[in-house]
C-alpha atoms as a PDB file:
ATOM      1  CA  UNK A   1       0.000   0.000   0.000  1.00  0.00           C
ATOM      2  CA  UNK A   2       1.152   3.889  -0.791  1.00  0.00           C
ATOM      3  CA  UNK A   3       1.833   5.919   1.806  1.00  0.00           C
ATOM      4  CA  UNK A   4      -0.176   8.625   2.108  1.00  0.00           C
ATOM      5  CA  UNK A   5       1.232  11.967   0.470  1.00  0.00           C
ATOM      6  CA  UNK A   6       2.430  14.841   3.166  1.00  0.00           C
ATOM      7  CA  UNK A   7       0.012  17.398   2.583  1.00  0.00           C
ATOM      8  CA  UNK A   8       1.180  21.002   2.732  1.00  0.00           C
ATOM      9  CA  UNK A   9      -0.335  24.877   1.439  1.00  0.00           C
ATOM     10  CA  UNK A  10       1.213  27.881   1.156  1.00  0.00           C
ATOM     11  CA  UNK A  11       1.016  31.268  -1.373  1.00  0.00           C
ATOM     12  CA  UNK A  12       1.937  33.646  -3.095  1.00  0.00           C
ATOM     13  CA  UNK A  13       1.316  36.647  -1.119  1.00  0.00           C
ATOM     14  CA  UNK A  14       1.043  39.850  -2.784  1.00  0.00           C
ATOM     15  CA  UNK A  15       0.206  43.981  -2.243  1.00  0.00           C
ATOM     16  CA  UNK A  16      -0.095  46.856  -4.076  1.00  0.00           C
ATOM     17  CA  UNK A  17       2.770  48.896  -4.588  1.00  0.00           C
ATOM     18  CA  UNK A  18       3.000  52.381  -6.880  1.00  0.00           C
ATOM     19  CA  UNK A  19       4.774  50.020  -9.272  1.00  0.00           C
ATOM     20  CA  UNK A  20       2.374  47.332  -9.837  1.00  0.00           C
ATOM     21  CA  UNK A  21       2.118  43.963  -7.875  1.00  0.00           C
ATOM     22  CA  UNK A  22       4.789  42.856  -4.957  1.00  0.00           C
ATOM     23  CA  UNK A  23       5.284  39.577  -3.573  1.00  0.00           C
ATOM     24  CA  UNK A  24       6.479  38.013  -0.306  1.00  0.00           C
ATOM     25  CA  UNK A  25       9.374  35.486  -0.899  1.00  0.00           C
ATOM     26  CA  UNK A  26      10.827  34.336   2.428  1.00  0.00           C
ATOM     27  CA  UNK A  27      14.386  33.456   3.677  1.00  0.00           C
ATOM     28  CA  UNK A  28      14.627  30.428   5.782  1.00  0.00           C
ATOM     29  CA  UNK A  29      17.909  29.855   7.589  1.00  0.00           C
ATOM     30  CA  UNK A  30      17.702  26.084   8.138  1.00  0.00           C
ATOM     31  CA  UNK A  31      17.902  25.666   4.733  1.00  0.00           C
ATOM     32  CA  UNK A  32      19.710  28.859   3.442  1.00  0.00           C
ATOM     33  CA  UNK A  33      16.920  29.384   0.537  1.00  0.00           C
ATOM     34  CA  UNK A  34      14.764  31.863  -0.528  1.00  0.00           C
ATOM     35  CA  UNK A  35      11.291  30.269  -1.420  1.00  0.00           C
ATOM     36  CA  UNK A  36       7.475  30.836  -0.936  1.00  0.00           C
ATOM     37  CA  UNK A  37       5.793  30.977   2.401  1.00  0.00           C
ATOM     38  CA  UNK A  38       3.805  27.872   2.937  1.00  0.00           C
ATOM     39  CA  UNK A  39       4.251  24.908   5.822  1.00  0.00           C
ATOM     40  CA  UNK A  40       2.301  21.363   6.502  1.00  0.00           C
ATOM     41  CA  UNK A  41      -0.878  21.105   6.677  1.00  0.00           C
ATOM     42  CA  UNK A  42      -2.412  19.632   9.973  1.00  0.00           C
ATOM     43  CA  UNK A  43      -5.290  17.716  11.162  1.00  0.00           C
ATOM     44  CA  UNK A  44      -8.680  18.698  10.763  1.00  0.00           C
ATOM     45  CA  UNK A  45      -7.971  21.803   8.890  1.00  0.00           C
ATOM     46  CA  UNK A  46      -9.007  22.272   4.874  1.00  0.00           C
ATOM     47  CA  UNK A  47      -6.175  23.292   2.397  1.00  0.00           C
ATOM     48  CA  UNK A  48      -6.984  26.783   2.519  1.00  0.00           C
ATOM     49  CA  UNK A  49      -6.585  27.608   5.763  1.00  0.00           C
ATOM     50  CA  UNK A  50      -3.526  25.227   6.047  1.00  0.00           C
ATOM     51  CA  UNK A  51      -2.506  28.008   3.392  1.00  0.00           C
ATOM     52  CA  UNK A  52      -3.701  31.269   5.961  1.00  0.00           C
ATOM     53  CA  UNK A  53      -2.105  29.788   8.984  1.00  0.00           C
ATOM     54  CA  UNK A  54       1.118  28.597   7.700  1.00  0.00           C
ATOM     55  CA  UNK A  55       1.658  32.322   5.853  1.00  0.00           C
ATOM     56  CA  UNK A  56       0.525  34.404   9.128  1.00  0.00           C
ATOM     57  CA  UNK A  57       3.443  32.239  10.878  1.00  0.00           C
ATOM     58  CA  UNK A  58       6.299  32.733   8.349  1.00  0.00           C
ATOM     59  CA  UNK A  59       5.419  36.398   7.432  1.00  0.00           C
ATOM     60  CA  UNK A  60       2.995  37.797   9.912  1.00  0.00           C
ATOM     61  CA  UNK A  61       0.359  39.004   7.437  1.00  0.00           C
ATOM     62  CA  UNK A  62      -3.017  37.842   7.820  1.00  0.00           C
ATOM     63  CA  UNK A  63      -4.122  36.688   3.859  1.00  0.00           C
ATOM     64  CA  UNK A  64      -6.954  36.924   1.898  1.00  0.00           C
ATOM     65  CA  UNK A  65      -6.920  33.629  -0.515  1.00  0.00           C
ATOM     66  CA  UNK A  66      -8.013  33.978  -4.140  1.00  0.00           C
ATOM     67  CA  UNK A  67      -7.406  31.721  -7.067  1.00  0.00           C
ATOM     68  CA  UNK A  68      -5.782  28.237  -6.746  1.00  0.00           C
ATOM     69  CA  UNK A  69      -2.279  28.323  -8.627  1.00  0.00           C
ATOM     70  CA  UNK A  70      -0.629  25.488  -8.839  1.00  0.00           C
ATOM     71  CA  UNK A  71       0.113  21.532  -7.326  1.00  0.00           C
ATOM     72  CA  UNK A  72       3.521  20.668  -6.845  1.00  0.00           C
ATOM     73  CA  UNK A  73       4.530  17.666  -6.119  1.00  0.00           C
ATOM     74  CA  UNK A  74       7.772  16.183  -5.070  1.00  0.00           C
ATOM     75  CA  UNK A  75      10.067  13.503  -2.801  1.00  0.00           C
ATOM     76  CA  UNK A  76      11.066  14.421   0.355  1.00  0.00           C
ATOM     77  CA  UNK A  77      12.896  12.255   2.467  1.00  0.00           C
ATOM     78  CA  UNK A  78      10.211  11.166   4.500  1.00  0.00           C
ATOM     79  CA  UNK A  79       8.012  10.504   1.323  1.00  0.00           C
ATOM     80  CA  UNK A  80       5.921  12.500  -0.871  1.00  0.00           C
ATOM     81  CA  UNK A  81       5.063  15.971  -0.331  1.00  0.00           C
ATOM     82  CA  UNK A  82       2.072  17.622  -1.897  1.00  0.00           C
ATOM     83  CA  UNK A  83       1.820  21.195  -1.920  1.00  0.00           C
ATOM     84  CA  UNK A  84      -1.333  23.846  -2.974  1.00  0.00           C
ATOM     85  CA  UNK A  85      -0.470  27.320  -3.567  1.00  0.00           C
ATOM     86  CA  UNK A  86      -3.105  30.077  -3.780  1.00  0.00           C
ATOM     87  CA  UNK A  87      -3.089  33.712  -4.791  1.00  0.00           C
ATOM     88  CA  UNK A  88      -3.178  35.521  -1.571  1.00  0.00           C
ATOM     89  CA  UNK A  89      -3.562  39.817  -1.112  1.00  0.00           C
ATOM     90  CA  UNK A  90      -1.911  41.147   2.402  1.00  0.00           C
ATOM     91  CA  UNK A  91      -4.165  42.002   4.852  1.00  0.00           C
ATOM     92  CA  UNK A  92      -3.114  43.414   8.407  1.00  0.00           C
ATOM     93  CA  UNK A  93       0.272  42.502   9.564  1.00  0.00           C
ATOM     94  CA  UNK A  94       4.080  42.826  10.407  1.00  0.00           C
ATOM     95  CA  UNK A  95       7.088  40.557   9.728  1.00  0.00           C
ATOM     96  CA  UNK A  96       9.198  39.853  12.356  1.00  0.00           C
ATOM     97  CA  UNK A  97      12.104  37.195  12.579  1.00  0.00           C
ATOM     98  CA  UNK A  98      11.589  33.771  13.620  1.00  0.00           C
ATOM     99  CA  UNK A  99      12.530  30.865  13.712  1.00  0.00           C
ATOM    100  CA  UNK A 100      11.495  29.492  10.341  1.00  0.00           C
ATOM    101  CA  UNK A 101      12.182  32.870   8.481  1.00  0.00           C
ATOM    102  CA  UNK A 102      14.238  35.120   9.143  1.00  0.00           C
ATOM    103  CA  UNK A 103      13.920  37.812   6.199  1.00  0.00           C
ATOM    104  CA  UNK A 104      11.080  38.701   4.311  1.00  0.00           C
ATOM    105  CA  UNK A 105      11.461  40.744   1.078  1.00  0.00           C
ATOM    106  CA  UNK A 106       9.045  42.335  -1.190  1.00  0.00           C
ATOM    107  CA  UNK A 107       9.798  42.165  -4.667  1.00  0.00           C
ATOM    108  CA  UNK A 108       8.516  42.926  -8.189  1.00  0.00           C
ATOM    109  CA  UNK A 109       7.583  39.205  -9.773  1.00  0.00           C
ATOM    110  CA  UNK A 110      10.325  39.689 -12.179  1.00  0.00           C
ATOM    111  CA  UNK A 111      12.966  40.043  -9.394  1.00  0.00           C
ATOM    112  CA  UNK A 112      11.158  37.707  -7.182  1.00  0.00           C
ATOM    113  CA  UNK A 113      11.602  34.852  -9.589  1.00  0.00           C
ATOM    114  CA  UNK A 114      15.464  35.900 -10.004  1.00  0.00           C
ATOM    115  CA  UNK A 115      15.807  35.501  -6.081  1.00  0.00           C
ATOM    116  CA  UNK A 116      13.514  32.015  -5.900  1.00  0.00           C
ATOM    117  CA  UNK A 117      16.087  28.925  -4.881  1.00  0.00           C
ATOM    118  CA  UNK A 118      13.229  26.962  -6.634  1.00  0.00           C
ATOM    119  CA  UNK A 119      12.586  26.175  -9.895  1.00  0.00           C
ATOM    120  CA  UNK A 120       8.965  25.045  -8.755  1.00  0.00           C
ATOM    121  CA  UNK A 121       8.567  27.920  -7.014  1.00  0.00           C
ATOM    122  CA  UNK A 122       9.328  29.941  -9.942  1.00  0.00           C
ATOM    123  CA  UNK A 123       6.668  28.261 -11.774  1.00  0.00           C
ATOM    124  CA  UNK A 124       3.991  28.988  -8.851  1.00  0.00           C
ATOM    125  CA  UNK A 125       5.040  32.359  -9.569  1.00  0.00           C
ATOM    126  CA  UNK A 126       4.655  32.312 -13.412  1.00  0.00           C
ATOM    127  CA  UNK A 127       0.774  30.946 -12.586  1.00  0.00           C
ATOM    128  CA  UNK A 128       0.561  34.045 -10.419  1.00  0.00           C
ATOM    129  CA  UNK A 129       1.505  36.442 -13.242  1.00  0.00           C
ATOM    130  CA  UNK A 130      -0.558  34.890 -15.951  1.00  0.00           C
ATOM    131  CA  UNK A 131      -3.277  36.605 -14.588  1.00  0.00           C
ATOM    132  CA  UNK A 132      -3.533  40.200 -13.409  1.00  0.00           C
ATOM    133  CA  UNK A 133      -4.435  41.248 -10.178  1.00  0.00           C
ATOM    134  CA  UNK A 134      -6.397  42.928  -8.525  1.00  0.00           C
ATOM    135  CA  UNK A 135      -9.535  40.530  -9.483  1.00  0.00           C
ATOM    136  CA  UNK A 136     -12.792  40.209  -8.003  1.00  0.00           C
ATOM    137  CA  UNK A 137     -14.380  37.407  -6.207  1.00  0.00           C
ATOM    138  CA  UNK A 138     -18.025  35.596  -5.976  1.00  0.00           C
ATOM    139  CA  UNK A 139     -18.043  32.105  -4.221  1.00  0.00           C
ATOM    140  CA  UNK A 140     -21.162  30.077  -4.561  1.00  0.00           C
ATOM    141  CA  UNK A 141     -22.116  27.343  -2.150  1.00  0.00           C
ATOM    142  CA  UNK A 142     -24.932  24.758  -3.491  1.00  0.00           C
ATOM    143  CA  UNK A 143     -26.936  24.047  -0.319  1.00  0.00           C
ATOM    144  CA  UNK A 144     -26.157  21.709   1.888  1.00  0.00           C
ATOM    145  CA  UNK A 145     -27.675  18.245   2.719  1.00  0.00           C
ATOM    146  CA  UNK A 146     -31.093  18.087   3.261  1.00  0.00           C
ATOM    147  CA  UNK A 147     -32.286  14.623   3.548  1.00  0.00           C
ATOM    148  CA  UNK A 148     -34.301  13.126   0.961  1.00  0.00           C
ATOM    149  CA  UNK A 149     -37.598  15.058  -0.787  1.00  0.00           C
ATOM    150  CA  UNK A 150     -40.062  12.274  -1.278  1.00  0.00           C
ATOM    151  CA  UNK A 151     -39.586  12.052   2.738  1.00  0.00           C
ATOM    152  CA  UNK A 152     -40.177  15.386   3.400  1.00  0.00           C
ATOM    153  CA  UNK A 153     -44.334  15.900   3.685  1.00  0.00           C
ATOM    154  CA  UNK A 154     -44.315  19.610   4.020  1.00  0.00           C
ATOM    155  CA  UNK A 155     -43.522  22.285   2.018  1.00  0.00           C
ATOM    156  CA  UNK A 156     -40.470  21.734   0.092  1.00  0.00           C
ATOM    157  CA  UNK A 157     -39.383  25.156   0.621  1.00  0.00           C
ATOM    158  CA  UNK A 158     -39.701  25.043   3.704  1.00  0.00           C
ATOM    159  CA  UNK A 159     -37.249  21.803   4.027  1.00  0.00           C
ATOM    160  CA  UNK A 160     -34.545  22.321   6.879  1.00  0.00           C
ATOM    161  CA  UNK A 161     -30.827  20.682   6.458  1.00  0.00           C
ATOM    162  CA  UNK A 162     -30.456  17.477   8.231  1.00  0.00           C
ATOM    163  CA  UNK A 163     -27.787  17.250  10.753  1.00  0.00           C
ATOM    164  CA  UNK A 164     -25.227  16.383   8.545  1.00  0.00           C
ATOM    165  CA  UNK A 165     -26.234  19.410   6.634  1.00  0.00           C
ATOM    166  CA  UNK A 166     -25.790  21.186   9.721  1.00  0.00           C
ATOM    167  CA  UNK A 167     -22.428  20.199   9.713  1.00  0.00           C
ATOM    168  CA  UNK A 168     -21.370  21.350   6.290  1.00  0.00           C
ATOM    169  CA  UNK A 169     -22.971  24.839   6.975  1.00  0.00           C
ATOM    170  CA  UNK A 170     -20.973  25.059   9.773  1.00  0.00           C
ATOM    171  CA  UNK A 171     -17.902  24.000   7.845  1.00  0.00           C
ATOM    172  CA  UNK A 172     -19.187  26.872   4.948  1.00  0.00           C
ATOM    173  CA  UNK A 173     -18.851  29.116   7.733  1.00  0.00           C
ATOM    174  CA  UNK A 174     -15.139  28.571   8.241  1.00  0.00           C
ATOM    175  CA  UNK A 175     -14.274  28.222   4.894  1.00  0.00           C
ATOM    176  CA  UNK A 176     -15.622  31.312   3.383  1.00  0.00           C
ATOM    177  CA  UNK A 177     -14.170  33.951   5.350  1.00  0.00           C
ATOM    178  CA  UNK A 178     -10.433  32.812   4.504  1.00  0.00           C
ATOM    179  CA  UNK A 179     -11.602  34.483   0.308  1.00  0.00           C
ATOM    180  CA  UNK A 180     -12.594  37.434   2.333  1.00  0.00           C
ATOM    181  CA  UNK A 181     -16.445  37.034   2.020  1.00  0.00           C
ATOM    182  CA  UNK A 182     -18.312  39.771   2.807  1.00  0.00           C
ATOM    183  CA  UNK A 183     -21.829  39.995   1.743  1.00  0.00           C
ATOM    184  CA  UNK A 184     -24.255  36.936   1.722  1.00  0.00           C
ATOM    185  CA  UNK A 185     -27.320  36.174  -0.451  1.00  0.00           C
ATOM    186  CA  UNK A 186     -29.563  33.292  -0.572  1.00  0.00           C
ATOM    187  CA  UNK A 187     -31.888  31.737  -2.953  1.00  0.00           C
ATOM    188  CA  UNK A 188     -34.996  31.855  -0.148  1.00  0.00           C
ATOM    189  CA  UNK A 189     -35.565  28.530   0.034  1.00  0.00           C
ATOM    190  CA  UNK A 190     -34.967  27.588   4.348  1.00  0.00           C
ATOM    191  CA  UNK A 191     -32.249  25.175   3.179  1.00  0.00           C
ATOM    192  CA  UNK A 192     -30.497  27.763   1.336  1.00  0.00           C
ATOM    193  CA  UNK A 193     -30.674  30.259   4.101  1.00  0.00           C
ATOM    194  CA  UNK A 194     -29.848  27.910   6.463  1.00  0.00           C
ATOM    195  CA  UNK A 195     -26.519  26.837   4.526  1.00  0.00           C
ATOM    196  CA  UNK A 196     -25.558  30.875   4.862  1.00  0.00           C
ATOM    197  CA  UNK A 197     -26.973  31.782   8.283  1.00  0.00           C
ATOM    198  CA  UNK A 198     -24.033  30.615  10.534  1.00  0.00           C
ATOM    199  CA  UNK A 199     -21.769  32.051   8.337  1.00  0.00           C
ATOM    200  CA  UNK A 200     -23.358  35.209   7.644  1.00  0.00           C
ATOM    201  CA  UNK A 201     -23.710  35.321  12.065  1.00  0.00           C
ATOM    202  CA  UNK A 202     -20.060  35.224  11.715  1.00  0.00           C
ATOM    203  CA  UNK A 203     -19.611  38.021   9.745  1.00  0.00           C
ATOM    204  CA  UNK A 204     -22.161  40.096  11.209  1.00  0.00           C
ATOM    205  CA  UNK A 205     -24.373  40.655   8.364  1.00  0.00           C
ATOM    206  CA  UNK A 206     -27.833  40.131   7.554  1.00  0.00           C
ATOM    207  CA  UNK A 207     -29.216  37.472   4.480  1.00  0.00           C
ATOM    208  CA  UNK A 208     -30.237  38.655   1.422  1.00  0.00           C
ATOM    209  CA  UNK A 209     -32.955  37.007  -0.332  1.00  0.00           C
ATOM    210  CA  UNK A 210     -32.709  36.891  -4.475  1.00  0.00           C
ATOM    211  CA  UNK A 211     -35.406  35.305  -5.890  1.00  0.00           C
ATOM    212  CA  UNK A 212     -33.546  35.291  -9.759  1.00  0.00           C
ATOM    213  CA  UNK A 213     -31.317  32.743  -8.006  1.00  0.00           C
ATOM    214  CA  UNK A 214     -34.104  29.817  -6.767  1.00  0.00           C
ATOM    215  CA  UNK A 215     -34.223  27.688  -9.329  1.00  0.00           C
ATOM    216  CA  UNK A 216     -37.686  29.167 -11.048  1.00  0.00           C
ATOM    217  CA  UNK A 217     -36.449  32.091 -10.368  1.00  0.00           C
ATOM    218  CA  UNK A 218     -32.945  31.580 -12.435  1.00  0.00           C
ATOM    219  CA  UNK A 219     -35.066  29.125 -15.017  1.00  0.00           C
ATOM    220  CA  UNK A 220     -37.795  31.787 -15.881  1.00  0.00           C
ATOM    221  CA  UNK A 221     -34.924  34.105 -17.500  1.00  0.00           C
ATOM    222  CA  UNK A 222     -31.614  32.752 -17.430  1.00  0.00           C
ATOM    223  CA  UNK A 223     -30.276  35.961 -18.519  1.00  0.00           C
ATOM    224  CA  UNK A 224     -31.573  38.224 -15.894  1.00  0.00           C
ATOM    225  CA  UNK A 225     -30.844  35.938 -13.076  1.00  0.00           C
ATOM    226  CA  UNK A 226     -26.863  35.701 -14.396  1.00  0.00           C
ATOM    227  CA  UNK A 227     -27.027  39.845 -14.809  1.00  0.00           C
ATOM    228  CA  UNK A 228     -27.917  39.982 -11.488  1.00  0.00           C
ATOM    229  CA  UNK A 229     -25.406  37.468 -10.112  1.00  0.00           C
ATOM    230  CA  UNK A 230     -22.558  39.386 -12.098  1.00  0.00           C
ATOM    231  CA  UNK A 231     -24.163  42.857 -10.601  1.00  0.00           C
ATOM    232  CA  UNK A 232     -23.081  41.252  -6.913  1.00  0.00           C
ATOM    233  CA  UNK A 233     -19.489  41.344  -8.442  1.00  0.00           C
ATOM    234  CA  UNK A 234     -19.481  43.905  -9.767  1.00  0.00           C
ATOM    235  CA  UNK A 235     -20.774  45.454  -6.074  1.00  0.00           C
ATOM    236  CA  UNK A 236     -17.798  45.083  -4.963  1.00  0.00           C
ATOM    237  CA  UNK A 237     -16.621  43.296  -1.731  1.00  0.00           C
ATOM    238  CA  UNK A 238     -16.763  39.345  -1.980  1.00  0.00           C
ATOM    239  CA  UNK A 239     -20.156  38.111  -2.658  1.00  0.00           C
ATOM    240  CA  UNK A 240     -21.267  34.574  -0.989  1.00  0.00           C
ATOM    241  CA  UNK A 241     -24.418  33.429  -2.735  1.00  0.00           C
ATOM    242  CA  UNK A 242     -26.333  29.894  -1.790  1.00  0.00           C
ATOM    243  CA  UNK A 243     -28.148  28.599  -4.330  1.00  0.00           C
ATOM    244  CA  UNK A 244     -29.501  25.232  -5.995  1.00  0.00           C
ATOM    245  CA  UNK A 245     -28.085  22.370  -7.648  1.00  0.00           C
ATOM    246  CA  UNK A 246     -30.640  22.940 -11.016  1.00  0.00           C
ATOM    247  CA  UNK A 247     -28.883  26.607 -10.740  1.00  0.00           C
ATOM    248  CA  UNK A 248     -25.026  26.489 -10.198  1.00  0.00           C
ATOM    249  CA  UNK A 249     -23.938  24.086 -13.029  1.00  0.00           C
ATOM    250  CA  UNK A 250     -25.571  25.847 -15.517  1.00  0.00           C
ATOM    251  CA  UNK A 251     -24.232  29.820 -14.091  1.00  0.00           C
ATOM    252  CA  UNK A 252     -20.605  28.479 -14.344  1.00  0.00           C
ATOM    253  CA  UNK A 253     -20.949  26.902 -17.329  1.00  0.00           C
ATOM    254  CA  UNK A 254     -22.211  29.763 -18.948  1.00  0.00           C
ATOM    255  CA  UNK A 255     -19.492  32.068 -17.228  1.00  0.00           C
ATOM    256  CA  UNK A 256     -16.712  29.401 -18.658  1.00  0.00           C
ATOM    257  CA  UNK A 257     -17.917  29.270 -21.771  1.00  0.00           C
ATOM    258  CA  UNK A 258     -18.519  33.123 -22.426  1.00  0.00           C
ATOM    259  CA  UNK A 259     -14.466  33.485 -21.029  1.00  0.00           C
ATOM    260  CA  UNK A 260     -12.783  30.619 -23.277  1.00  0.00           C
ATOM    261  CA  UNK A 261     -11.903  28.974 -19.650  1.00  0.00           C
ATOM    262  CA  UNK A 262     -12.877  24.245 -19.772  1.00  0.00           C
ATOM    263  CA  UNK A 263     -13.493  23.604 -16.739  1.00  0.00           C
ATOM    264  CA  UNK A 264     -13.888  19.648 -16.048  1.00  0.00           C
ATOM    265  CA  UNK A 265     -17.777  18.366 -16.492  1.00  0.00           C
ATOM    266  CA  UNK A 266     -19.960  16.767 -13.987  1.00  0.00           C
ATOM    267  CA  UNK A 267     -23.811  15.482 -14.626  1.00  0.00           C
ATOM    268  CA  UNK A 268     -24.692  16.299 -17.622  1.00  0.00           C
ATOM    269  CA  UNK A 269     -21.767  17.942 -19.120  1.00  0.00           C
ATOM    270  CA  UNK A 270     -22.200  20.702 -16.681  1.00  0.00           C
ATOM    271  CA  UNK A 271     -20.203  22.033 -14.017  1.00  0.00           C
ATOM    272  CA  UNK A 272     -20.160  19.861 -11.090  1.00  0.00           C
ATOM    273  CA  UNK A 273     -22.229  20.645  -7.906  1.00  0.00           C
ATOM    274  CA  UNK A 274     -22.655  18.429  -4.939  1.00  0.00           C
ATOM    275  CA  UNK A 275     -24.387  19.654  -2.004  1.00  0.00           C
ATOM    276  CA  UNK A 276     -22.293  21.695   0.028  1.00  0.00           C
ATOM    277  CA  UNK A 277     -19.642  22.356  -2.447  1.00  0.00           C
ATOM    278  CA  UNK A 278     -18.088  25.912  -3.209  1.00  0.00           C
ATOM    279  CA  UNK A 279     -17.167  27.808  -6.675  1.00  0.00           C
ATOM    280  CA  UNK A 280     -14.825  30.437  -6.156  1.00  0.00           C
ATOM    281  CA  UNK A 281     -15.119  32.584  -8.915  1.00  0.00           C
ATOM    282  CA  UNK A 282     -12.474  35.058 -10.216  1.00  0.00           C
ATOM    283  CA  UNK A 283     -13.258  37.863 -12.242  1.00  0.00           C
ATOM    284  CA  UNK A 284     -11.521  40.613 -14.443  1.00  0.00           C
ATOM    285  CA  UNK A 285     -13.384  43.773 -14.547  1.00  0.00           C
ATOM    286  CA  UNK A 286     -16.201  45.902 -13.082  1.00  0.00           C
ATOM    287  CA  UNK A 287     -19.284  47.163 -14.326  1.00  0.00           C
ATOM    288  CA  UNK A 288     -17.966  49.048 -17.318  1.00  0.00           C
ATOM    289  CA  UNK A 289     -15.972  47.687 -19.881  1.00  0.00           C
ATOM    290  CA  UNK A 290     -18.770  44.960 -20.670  1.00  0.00           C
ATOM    291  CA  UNK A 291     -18.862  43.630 -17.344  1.00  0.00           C
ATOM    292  CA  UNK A 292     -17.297  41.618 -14.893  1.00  0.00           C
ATOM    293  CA  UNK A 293     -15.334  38.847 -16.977  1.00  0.00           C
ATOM    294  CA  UNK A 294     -14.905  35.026 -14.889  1.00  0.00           C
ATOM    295  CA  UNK A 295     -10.773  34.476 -15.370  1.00  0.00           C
ATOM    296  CA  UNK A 296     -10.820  31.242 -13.021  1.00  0.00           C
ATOM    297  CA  UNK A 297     -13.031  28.936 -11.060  1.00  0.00           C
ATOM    298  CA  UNK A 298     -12.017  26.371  -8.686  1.00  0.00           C
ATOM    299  CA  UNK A 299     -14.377  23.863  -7.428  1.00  0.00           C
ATOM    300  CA  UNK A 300     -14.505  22.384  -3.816  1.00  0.00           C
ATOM    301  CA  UNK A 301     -16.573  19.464  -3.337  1.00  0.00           C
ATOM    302  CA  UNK A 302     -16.595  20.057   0.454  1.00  0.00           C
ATOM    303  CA  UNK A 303     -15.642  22.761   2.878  1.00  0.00           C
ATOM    304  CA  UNK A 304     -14.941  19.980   5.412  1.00  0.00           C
ATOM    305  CA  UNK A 305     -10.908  19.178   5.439  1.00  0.00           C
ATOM    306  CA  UNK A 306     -10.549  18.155   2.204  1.00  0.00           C
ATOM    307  CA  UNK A 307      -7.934  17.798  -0.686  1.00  0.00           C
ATOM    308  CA  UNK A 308      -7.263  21.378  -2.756  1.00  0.00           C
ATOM    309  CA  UNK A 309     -10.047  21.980  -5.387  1.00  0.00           C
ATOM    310  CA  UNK A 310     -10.507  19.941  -8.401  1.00  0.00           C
ATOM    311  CA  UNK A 311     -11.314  22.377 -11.121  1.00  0.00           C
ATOM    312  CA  UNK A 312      -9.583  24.989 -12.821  1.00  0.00           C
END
């Protein structure tokens, strides 16, 4: 049997400077390199915050995650190593020596990658640059279990999640804050709501109901329920929207297709959707300019620990 892989995150963290985009790259004197700040990833936590915590400890900076870069994989002595970078915008925070880094520079990409002991690294980086920042954000979460219909007597929108639904909300609710959500909508069906209320407790914000994204809402003019989704990006902030699984495969498919982006296929030939699972949807552009344009989408089945996303 394989031994399992050792699972690590990590980013490349980046802020605004008057001369376009800098980036963290971090010296650590056990090894005398210059590389990327990312560390292991440990029990019972998801990728992405693996990726939050492990850059807060090497740099001090709190981080907001964006896009999903890159996998790299490689041997280590004590076996395989898997690591997930993400895009990742400095928040709050100050770098001070420790005993993993000691210096912390911030560098144009170009230099960056000059400095990089890594050729991997370098090619994180290169992922990094293919795309512009700043972008925008939307993440949408299909709502979470909520046991079967046909044993449900009531009204169906008035279903509640089950307890393991319960669970996954709860797991939306730590998940979602590390892409520096914001603002929460819901399709206003009570299993909807309910996948968004914890989370939305957390941030301190109310719910707001959008009709254009139930699913007869969406279905009754597919057009004006995407305009209205692409008007919460273009809002600003980062947009959290629960919605339905006869709604989110065909909104991301449409996004993918209108931006040249393939994105694997689940049922149907449509973007996949199980209940509970998160889009996290990049975007270039604002509400000029024809719009807010979707330049990457990754896909997490889960926001329980889980494996890095499995779309691109």
């Amino acid at each position: 049997m394989s031994q399992d892989p050792i699972r690590a995150a990590g980013a490349v963290l980046w802020r605004e400077s008057g001369h376009g985009p800098e980036v963290a790259v971090a010296h650590r004197p056990r090894y005398d390199d210059w590389s990327l700040p990312k560390g292991k990833h440990d029990a019972g936590e998801t990728i992405p915050a693996t990726a939050v915590r492990e850059v807060l400890e090497e740099t001090g900076f709190h981080a907001v995650l964006g896009r999903h870069l890159r996998t790299v994989e490689y041997q280590v002595p004590d076996g395989r190593k898997v690591v997930d970078y993400f895009a990742a915008k400095a928040g709050p925070g100050e770098f001070r020596p420790n005993d993993e880094v000691d210096r912390l520079r911030w560098l144009a990409p170009g230099e960056a990658a000059e400095v990089l002991s890594y050729p991997t690294d370098v090619d994180v980086l290169r992922a990094f640059t293919a795309v512009a920042v700043p972008l925008s954000k939307l993440v949408l979460v299909r709502h979470a279990k909520a046991g079967k219909r046909e044993e449900w007597t009531g009204d169906d929108d008035l279903r509640p999640l089950s307890p393991a639904g319960l669970r996954q909300a709860s797991a939306v609710a730590a998940l979602a804050p590390l892409f520096g959500v914001d603002r929460v909508f819901s399709a206003p069906r009570l299993r909807c709501v309910q996948t968004v209320r914890e989370l939305a407790g957390v941030l301190g914000v109310e719910i707001t109901q959008e009709p254009l994204l139930s699913e007869e809402g969406y279905w009754a003019d597919p057009a004006r329920g995407l305009a209205r989704l692409l008007g919460f990006v273009a809002g600003g902030g980062t947009p959290i929207v629960s919605s339905q699984g006869g709604v989110i495969p065909d909104v991301v498919t449409t996004l993918a297709e209108r931006s040249g982006l393939t994105l694997p296929a689940g049922k149907g030939g449509l973007a996949p959707s199980k209940k509970g699972s998160l889009w996290v949807l990049s975007f270039r552009g604002g509400a000029g300019n024809g719009g807010p344009r979707l330049a990457a989408a990754d896909y997490y089945p889960t926001a329980l620990p889980h494996p890095a996303p499995s779309a691109r």
